[in-house]
C-alpha atoms as a PDB file:
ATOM      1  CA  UNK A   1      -3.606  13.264  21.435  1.00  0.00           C
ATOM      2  CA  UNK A   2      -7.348  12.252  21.713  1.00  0.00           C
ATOM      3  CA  UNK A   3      -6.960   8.044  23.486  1.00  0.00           C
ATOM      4  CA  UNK A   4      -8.266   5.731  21.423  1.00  0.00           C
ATOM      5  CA  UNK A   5     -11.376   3.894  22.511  1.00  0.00           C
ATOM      6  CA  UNK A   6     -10.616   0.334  23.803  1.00  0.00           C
ATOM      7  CA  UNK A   7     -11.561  -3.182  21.987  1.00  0.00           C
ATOM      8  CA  UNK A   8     -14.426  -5.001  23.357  1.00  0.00           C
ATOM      9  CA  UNK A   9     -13.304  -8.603  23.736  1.00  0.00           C
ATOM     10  CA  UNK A  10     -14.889  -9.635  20.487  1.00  0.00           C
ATOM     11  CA  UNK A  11     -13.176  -7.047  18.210  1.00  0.00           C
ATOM     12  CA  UNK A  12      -9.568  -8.351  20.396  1.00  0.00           C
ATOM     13  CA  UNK A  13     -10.469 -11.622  19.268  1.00  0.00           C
ATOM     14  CA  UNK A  14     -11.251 -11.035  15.745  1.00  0.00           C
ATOM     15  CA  UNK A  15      -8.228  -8.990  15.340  1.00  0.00           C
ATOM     16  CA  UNK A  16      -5.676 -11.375  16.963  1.00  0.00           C
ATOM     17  CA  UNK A  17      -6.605 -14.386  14.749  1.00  0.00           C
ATOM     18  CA  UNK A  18      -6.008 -11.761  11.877  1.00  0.00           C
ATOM     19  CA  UNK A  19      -2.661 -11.283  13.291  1.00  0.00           C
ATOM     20  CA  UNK A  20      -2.102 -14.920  13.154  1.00  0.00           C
ATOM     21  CA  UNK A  21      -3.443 -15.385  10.050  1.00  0.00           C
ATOM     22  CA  UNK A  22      -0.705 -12.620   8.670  1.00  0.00           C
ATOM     23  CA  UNK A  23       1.736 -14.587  10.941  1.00  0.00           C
ATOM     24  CA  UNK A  24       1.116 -17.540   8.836  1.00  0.00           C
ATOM     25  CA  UNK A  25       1.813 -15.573   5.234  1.00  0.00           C
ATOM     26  CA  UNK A  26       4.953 -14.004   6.796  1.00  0.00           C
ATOM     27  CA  UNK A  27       6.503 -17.165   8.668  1.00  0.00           C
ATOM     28  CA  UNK A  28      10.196 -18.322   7.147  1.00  0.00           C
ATOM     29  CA  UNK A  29      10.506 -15.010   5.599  1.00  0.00           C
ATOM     30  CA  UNK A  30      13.828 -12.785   6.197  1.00  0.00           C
ATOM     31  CA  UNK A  31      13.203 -10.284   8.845  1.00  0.00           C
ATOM     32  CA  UNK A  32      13.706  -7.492   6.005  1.00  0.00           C
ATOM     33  CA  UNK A  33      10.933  -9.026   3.849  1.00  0.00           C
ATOM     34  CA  UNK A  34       8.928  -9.135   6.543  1.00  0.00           C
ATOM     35  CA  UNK A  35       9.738  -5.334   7.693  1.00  0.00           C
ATOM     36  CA  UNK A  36       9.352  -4.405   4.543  1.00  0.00           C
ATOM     37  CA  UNK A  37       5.425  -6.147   3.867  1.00  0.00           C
ATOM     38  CA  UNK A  38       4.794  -4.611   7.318  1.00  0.00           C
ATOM     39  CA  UNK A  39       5.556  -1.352   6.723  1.00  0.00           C
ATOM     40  CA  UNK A  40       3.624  -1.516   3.605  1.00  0.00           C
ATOM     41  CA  UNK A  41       0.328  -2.694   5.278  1.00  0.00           C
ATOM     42  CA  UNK A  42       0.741   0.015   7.911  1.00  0.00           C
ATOM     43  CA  UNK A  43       1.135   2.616   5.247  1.00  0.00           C
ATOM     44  CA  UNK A  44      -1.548   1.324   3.191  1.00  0.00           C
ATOM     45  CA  UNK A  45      -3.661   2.328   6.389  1.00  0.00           C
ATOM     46  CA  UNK A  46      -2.413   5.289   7.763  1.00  0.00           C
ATOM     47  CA  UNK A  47      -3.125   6.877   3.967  1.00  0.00           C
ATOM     48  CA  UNK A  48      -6.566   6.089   4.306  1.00  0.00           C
ATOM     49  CA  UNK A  49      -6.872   8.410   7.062  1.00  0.00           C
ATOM     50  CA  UNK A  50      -7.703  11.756   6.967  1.00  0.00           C
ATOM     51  CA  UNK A  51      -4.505  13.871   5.884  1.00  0.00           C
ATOM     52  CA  UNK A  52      -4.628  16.069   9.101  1.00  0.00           C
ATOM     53  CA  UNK A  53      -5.060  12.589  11.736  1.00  0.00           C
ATOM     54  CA  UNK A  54      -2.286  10.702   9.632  1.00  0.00           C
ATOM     55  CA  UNK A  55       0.390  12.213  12.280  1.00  0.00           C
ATOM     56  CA  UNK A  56      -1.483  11.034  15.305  1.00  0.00           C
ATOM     57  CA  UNK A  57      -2.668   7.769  13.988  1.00  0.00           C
ATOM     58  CA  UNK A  58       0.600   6.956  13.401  1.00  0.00           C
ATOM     59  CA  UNK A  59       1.916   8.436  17.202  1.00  0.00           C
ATOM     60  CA  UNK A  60      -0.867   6.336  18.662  1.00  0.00           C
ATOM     61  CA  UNK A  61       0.117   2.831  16.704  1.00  0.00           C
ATOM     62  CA  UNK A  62       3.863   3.137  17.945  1.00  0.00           C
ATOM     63  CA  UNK A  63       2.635   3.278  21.757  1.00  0.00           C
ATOM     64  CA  UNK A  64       0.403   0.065  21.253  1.00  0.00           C
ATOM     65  CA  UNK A  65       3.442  -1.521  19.396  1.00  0.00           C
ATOM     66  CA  UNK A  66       5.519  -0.490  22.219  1.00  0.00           C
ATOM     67  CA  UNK A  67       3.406  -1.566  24.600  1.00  0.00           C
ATOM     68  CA  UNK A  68       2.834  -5.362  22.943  1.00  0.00           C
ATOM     69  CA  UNK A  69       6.563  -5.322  22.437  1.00  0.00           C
ATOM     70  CA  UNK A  70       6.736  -5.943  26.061  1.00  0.00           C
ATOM     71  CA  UNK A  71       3.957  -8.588  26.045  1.00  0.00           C
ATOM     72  CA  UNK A  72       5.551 -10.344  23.212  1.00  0.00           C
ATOM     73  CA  UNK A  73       9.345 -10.196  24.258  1.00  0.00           C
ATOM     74  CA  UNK A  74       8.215 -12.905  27.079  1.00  0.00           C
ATOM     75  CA  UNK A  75       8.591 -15.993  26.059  1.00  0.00           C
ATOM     76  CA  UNK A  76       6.149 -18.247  24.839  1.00  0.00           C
ATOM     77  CA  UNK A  77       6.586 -20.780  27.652  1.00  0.00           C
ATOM     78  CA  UNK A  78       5.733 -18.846  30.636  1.00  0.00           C
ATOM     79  CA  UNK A  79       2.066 -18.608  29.411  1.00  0.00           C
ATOM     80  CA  UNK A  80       1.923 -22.792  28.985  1.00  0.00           C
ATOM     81  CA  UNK A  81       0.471 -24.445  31.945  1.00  0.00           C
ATOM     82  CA  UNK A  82       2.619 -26.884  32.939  1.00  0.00           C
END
């Protein structure tokens, strides 16, 4: 699988306050509801890639979610300056 350029800081930035944004609309929904909406969004833009890169698109968004799963399973504290 071809590796996927990295974000310059200012595309990081742009696309974590999207993430919080989408945080916001999903917030004190079920877990299911929000699985569901999720998977729908990531759909949405896998099908808008080529056919024959849909496969690795897809292969290449489960390591990144794997590898923020680790980032995000820490808690929220530890990052707080006392």
């Amino acid at each position: 699988m071809k590796r996927a350029r990295k974000f310059r800081y200012t595309e990081l930035g742009a696309a974590l306050a999207l993430a919080g944004r989408c945080g916001e609309v999903l917030q004190g929904q079920g877990p299911e509801m929000q699985g569901a909406a999720l998977a729908d969004l990531v759909s949405v833009w896998i099908s808008g890639h080529h056919p024959d890169l849909r496969d690795e698109v897809f292969e290449g968004w489960l390591v990144l979610v794997r590898k923020l799963n680790v980032v995000n399973a820490v808690p929220r504290e530890y990052f707080i300056r006392q």
